[in-house]
Protein backbone atom coordinates (compact mmCIF):
# COMPACT_ATOMS: atom_id res chain seq x y z
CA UNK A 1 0.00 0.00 0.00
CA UNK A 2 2.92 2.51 0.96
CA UNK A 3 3.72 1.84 -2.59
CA UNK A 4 0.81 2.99 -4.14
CA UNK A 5 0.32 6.17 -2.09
CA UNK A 6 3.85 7.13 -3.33
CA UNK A 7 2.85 6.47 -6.96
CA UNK A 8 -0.38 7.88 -6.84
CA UNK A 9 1.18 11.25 -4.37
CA UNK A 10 4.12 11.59 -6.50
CA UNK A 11 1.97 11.43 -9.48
CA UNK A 12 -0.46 13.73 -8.60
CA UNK A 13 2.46 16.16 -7.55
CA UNK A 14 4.38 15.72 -11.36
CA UNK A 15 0.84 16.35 -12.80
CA UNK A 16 -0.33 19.22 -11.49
CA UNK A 17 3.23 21.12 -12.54
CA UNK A 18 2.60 19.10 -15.80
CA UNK A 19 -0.87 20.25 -16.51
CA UNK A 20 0.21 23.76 -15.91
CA UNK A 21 2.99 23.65 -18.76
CA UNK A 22 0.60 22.11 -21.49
CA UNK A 23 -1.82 24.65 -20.77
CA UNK A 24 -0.05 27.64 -21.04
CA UNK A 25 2.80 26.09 -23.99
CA UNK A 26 -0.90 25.13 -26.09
CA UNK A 27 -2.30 28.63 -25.46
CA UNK A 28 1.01 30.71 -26.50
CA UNK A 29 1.18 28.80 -29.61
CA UNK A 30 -2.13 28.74 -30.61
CA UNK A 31 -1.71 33.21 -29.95
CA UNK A 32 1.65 33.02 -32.14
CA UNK A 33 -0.45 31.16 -34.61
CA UNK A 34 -3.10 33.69 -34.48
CA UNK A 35 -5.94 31.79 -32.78
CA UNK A 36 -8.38 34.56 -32.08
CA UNK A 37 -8.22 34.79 -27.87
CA UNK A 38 -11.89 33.68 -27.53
CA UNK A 39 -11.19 30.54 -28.99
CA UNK A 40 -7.90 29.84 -27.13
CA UNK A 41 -9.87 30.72 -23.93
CA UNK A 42 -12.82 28.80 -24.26
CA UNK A 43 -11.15 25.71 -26.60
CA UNK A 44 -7.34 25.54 -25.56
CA UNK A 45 -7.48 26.43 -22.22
CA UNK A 46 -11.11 24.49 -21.92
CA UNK A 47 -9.27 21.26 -22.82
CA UNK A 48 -6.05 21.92 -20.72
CA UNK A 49 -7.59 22.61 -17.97
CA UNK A 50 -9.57 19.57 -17.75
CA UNK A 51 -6.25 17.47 -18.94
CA UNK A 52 -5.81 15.94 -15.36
CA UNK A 53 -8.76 14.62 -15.21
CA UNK A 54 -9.01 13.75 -18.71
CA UNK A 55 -5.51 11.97 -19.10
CA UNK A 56 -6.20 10.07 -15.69
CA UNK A 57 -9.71 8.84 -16.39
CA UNK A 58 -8.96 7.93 -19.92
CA UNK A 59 -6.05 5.66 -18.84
CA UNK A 60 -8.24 4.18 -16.06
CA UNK A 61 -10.88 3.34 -18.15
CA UNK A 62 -8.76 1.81 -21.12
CA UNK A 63 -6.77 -0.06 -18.68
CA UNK A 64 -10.40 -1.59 -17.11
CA UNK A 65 -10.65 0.83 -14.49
CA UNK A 66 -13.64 2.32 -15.34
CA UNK A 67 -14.37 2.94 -11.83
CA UNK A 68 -11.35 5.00 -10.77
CA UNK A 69 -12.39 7.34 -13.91
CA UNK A 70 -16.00 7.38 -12.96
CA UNK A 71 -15.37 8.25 -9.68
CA UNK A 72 -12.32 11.32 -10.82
CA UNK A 73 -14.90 12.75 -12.57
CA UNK A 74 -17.79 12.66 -10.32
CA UNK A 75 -15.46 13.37 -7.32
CA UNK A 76 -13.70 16.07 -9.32
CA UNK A 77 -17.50 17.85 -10.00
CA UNK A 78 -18.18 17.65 -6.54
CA UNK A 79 -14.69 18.88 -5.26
CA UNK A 80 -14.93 21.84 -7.43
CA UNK A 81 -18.11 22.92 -6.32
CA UNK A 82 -17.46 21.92 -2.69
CA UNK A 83 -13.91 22.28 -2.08
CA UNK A 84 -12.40 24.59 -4.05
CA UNK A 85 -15.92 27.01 -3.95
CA UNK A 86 -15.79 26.87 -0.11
CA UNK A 87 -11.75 27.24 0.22
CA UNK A 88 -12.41 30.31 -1.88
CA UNK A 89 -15.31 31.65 0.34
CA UNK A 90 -13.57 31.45 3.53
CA UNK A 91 -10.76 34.02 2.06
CA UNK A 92 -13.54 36.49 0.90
CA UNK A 93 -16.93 36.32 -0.57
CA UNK A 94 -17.44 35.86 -3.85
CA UNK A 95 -19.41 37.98 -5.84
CA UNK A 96 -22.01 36.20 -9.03
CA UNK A 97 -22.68 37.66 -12.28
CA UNK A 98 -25.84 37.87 -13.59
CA UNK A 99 -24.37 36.22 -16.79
CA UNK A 100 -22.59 33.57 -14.89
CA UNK A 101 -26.31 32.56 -13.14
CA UNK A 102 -28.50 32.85 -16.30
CA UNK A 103 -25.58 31.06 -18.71
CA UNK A 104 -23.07 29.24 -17.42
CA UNK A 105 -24.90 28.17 -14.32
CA UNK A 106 -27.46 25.98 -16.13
CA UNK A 107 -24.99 24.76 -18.78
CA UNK A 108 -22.81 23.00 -16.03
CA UNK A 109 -26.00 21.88 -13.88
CA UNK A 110 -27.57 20.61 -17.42
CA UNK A 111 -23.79 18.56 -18.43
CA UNK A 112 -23.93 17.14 -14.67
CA UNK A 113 -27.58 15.76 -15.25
CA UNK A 114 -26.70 13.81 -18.54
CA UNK A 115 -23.23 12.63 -17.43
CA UNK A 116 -24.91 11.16 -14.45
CA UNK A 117 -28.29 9.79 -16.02
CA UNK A 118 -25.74 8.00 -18.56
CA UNK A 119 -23.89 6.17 -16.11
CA UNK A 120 -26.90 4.15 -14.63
CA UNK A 121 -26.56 0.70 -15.79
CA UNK A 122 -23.50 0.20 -18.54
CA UNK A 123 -21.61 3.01 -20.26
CA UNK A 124 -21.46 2.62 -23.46
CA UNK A 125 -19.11 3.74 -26.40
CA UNK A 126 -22.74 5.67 -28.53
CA UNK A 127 -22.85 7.58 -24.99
CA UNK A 128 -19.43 8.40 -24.94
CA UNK A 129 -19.84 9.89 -28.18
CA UNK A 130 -22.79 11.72 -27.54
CA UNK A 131 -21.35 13.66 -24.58
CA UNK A 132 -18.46 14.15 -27.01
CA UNK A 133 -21.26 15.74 -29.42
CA UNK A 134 -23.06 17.68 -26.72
CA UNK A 135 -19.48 19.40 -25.66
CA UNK A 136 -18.80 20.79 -29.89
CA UNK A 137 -22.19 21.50 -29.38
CA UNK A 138 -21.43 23.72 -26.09
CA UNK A 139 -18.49 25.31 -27.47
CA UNK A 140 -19.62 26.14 -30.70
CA UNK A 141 -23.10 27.79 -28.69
CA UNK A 142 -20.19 29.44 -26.59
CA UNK A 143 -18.24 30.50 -29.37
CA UNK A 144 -21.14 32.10 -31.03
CA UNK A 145 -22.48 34.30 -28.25
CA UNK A 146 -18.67 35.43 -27.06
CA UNK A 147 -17.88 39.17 -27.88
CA UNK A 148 -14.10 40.94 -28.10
CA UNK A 149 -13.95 41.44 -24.82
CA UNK A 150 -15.27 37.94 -23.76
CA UNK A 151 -14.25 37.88 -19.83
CA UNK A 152 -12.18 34.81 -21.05
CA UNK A 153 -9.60 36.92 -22.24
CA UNK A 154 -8.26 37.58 -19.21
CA UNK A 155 -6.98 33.99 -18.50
CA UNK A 156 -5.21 34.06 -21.75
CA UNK A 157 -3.79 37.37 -21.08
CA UNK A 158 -2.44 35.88 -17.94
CA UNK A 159 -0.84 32.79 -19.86
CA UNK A 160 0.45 34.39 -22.80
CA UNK A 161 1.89 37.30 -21.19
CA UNK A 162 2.71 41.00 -23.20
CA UNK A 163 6.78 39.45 -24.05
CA UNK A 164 7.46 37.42 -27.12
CA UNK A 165 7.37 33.74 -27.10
CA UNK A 166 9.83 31.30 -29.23
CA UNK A 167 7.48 28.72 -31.35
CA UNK A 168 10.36 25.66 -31.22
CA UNK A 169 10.38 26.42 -27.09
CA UNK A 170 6.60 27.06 -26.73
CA UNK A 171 6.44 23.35 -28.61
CA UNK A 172 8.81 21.61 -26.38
CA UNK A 173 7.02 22.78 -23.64
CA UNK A 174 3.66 21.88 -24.70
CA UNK A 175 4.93 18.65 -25.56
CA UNK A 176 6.79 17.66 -22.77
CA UNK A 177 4.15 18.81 -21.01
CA UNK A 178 1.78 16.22 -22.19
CA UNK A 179 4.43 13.55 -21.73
CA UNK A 180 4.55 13.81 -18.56
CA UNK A 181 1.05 14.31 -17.87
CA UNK A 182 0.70 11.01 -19.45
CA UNK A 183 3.25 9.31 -17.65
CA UNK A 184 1.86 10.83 -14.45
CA UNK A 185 -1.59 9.69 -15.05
CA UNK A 186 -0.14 5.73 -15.45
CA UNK A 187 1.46 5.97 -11.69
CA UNK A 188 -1.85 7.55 -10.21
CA UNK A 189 -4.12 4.97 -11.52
CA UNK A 190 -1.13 2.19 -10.77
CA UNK A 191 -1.03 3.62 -6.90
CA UNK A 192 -4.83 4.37 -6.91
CA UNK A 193 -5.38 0.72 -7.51
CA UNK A 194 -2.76 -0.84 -5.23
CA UNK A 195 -4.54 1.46 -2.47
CA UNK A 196 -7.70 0.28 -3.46
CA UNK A 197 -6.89 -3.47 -3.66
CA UNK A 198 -4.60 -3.13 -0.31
CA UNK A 199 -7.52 -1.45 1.49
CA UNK A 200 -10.00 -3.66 0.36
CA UNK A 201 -12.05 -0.20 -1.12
CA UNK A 202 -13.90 0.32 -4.69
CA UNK A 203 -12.23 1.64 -7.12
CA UNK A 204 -14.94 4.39 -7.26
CA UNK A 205 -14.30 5.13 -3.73
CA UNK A 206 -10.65 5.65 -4.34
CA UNK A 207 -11.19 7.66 -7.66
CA UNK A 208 -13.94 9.87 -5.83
CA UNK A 209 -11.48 10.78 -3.27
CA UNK A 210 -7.67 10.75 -3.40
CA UNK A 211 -7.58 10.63 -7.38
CA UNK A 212 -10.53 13.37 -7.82
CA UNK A 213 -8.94 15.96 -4.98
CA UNK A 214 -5.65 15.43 -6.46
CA UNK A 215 -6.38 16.58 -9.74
CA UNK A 216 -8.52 19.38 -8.18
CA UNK A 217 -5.42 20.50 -6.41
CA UNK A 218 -4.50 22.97 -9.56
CA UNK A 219 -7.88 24.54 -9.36
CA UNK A 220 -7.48 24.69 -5.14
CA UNK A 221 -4.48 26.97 -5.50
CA UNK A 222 -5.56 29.02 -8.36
CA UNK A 223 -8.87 29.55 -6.54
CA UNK A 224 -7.54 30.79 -3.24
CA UNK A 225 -4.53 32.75 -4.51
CA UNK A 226 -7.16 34.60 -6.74
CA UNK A 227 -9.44 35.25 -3.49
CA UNK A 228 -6.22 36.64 -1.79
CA UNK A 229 -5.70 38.82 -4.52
CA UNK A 230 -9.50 40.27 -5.27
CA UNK A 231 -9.52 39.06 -8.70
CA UNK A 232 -12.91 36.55 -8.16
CA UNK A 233 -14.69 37.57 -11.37
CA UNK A 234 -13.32 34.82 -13.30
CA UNK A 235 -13.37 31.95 -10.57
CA UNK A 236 -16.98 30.75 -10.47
CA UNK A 237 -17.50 31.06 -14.52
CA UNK A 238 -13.88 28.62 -14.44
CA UNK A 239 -15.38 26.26 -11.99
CA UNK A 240 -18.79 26.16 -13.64
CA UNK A 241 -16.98 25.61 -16.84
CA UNK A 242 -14.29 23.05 -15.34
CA UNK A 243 -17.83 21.01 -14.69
CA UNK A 244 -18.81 21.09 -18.25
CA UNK A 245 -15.98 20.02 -19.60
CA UNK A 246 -15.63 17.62 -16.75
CA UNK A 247 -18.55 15.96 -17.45
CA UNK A 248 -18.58 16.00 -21.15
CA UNK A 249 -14.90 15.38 -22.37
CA UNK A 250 -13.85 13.58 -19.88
CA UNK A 251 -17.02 11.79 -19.59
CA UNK A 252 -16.88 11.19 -23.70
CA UNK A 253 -13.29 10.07 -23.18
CA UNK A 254 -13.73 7.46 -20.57
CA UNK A 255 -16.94 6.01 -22.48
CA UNK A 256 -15.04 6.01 -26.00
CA UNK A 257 -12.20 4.44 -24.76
CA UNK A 258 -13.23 2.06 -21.90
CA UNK A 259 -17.32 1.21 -22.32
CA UNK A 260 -18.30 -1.17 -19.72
CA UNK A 261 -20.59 -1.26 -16.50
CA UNK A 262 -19.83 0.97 -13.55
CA UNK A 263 -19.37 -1.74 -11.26
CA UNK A 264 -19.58 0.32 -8.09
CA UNK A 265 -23.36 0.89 -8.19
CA UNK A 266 -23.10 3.21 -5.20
CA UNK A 267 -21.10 5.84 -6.78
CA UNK A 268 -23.27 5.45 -10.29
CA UNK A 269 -26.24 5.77 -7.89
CA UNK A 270 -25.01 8.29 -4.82
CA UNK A 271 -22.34 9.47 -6.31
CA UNK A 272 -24.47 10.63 -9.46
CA UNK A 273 -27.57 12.50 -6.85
CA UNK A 274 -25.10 14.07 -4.47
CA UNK A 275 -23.10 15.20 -7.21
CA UNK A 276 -26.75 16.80 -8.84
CA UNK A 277 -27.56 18.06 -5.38
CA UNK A 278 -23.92 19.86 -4.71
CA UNK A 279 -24.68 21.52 -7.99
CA UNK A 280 -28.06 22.59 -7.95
CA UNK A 281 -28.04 24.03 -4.34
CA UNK A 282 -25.20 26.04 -5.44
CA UNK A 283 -27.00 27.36 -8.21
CA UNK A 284 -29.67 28.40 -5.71
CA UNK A 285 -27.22 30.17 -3.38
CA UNK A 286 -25.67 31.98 -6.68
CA UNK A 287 -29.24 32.95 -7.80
CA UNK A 288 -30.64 34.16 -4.45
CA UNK A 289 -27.74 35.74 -2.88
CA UNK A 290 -25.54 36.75 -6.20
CA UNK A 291 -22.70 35.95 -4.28
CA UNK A 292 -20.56 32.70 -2.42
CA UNK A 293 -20.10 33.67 1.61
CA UNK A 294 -18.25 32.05 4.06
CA UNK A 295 -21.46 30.55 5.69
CA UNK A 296 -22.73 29.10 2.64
CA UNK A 297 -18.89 27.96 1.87
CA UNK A 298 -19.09 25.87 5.30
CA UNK A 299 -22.00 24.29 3.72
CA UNK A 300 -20.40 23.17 0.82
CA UNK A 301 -17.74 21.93 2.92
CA UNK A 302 -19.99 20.25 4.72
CA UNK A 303 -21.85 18.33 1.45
CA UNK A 304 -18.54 17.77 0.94
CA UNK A 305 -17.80 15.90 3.55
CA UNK A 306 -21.26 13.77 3.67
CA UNK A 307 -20.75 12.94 0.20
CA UNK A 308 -17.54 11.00 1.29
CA UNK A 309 -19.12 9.49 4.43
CA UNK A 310 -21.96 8.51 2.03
CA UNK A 311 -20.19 6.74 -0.18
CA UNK A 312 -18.08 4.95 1.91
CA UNK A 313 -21.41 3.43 3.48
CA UNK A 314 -23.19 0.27 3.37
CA UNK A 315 -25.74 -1.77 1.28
CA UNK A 316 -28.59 0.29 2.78
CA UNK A 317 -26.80 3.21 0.78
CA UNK A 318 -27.31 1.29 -2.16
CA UNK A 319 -30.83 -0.13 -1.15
CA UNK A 320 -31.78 3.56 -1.25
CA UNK A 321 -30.28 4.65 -4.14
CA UNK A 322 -31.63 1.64 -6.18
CA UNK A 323 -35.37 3.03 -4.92
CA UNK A 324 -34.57 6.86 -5.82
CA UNK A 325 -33.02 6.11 -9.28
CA UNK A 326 -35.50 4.55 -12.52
CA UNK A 327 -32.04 1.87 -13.18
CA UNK A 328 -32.23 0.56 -16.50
């Protein structure tokens, strides 16, 4: 077991610095190759963003883990709604756009719903490929409706800097990037399923919590370091939009590449309506309040936390699922 936490920790620790490097060599290339900024925002950075999870549930999933992927993305969902929204909060509150609640909000509740109705029973490769439809469906909507001054700029403006960037160096450090985001991803699910086996816990357990957190660490420490500094008008829409793509690349990802049965029925079931009720009552606080406070960040923290005792319950957990959810 002290094996696999090393892999998995050490993994998590390479990807994370990875992840970073991709992202921002893919975005200053696609500027030097004049990609207009709305697309490098809401395609490039979209994508790289998401590459954690993506990379780690992919490999799970082709390597008959479909659990471990399952539960990264439903755990990752959760975390960023829970977590990382409620880390933020307790550094200052968190003001909502109007856009952000009439948009963005329903989008990411709307990907959540069919990610999770889709995993009850088998997931199969026609379901990966329509999430994989509905996301070039969502970006080309987003693409669309985005102005000049989308408020995704900003992010690439951060990446790409005002200096000059070298295209061979930009390259190598996209590409290395993804090397080792792929090699990362191998020793997480390696250590994530040594833990699992060693512990005698589902591989949906294990995905939902130590895999999922770890590849929400980059968004953790963007997140608070952005409360610190004032700048929260981005950090909800990211979130929101982390959920989308979450739920509908990754989620097209894992089912192209690894269609089977979610054999932990008690993350497909609970793990599927916690994750829709995390969601939705956020959406409630962001529509009623226009803003994320401390007190409503201890209650994410809280769903947070009841969503892990949850699903490292019992049959009756699953008993009660089985009644709440129309299985077929």
């Amino acid at each position: 077991m002290l094996l696999g936490l090393v892999f998995a920790i050490s993994g998590l620790a390479a990807l994370t610095l990875a992840a970073d490097q991709f992202v921002k060599g893919a975005a200053r290339l696609a500027i030097i190759f004049r990609v207009a900024p709305v697309i490098v925002g809401a395609v490039v950075i979209g994508f790289g963003t998401s590459a954690p999870e993506m990379v780690v549930s992919g490999l799970a999933a082709f390597d008959d883990n479909l659990d471990i992927g399952v539960g990264n993305v439903i755990g990752s969902n959760v975390a960023n709604i829970s977590l990382v929204l409620a880390a933020a909060a307790f550094v200052t509150v968190l003001p909502v756009s109007s856009e952000t609640v009439r948009q963005q909000a329903p989008i990411s509740v709307a990907a959540v719903l069919v990610f999770a109705g889709l995993l009850q029973g088998d997931l199969d490769r026609w379901e990966g490929g329509l999430l994989a439809v509905l996301l070039a469906g969502v970006l080309i909507a987003v693409l669309r409706t985005s102005r000049a001054t989308d408020p995704l700029a900003g992010d690439v403006e951060e990446l790409v800097g005002d200096e000059q960037h070298s295209v061979n160096f930009e390259a190598l450090r996209t590409v290395m990037g993804l090397v080792v985001v792929v090699v990362s991803a191998w020793f997480i699910v390696e250590g994530a399923t040594r833990v699992a086996d060693e512990l005698d816990l589902s591989g949906g357990f294990v995905g939902f919590t130590l895999v999922a957190v770890g590849t929400s660490a980059p968004e953790l420490v963007t997140a608070i370091a952005a409360a610190r500094q004032g700048e929260t008008d981005l950090l909800i829409g990211n979130l929101l939009g982390s959920n989308v793509f979450n739920s509908l690349a990754v989620g097209g990802v894992i089912g192209l590449v690894g269609p089977g049965p979610v054999v932990d029925t008690r993350l497909a079931q609970w793990g599927s309506l916690l994750m829709i009720a995390i969601v939705v009552i956020s959406w409630i606080m962001m529509m009623t309040g226009a803003r994320v406070t401390r007190r409503e960040g201890v209650i994410l923290l809280g769903l947070w936390v009841v969503s892990v005792i949850v699903l490292s319950g019992g049959e009756s957990a699953d008993q009660a699922a089985s009644a709440l959810l129309n299985i077929r």
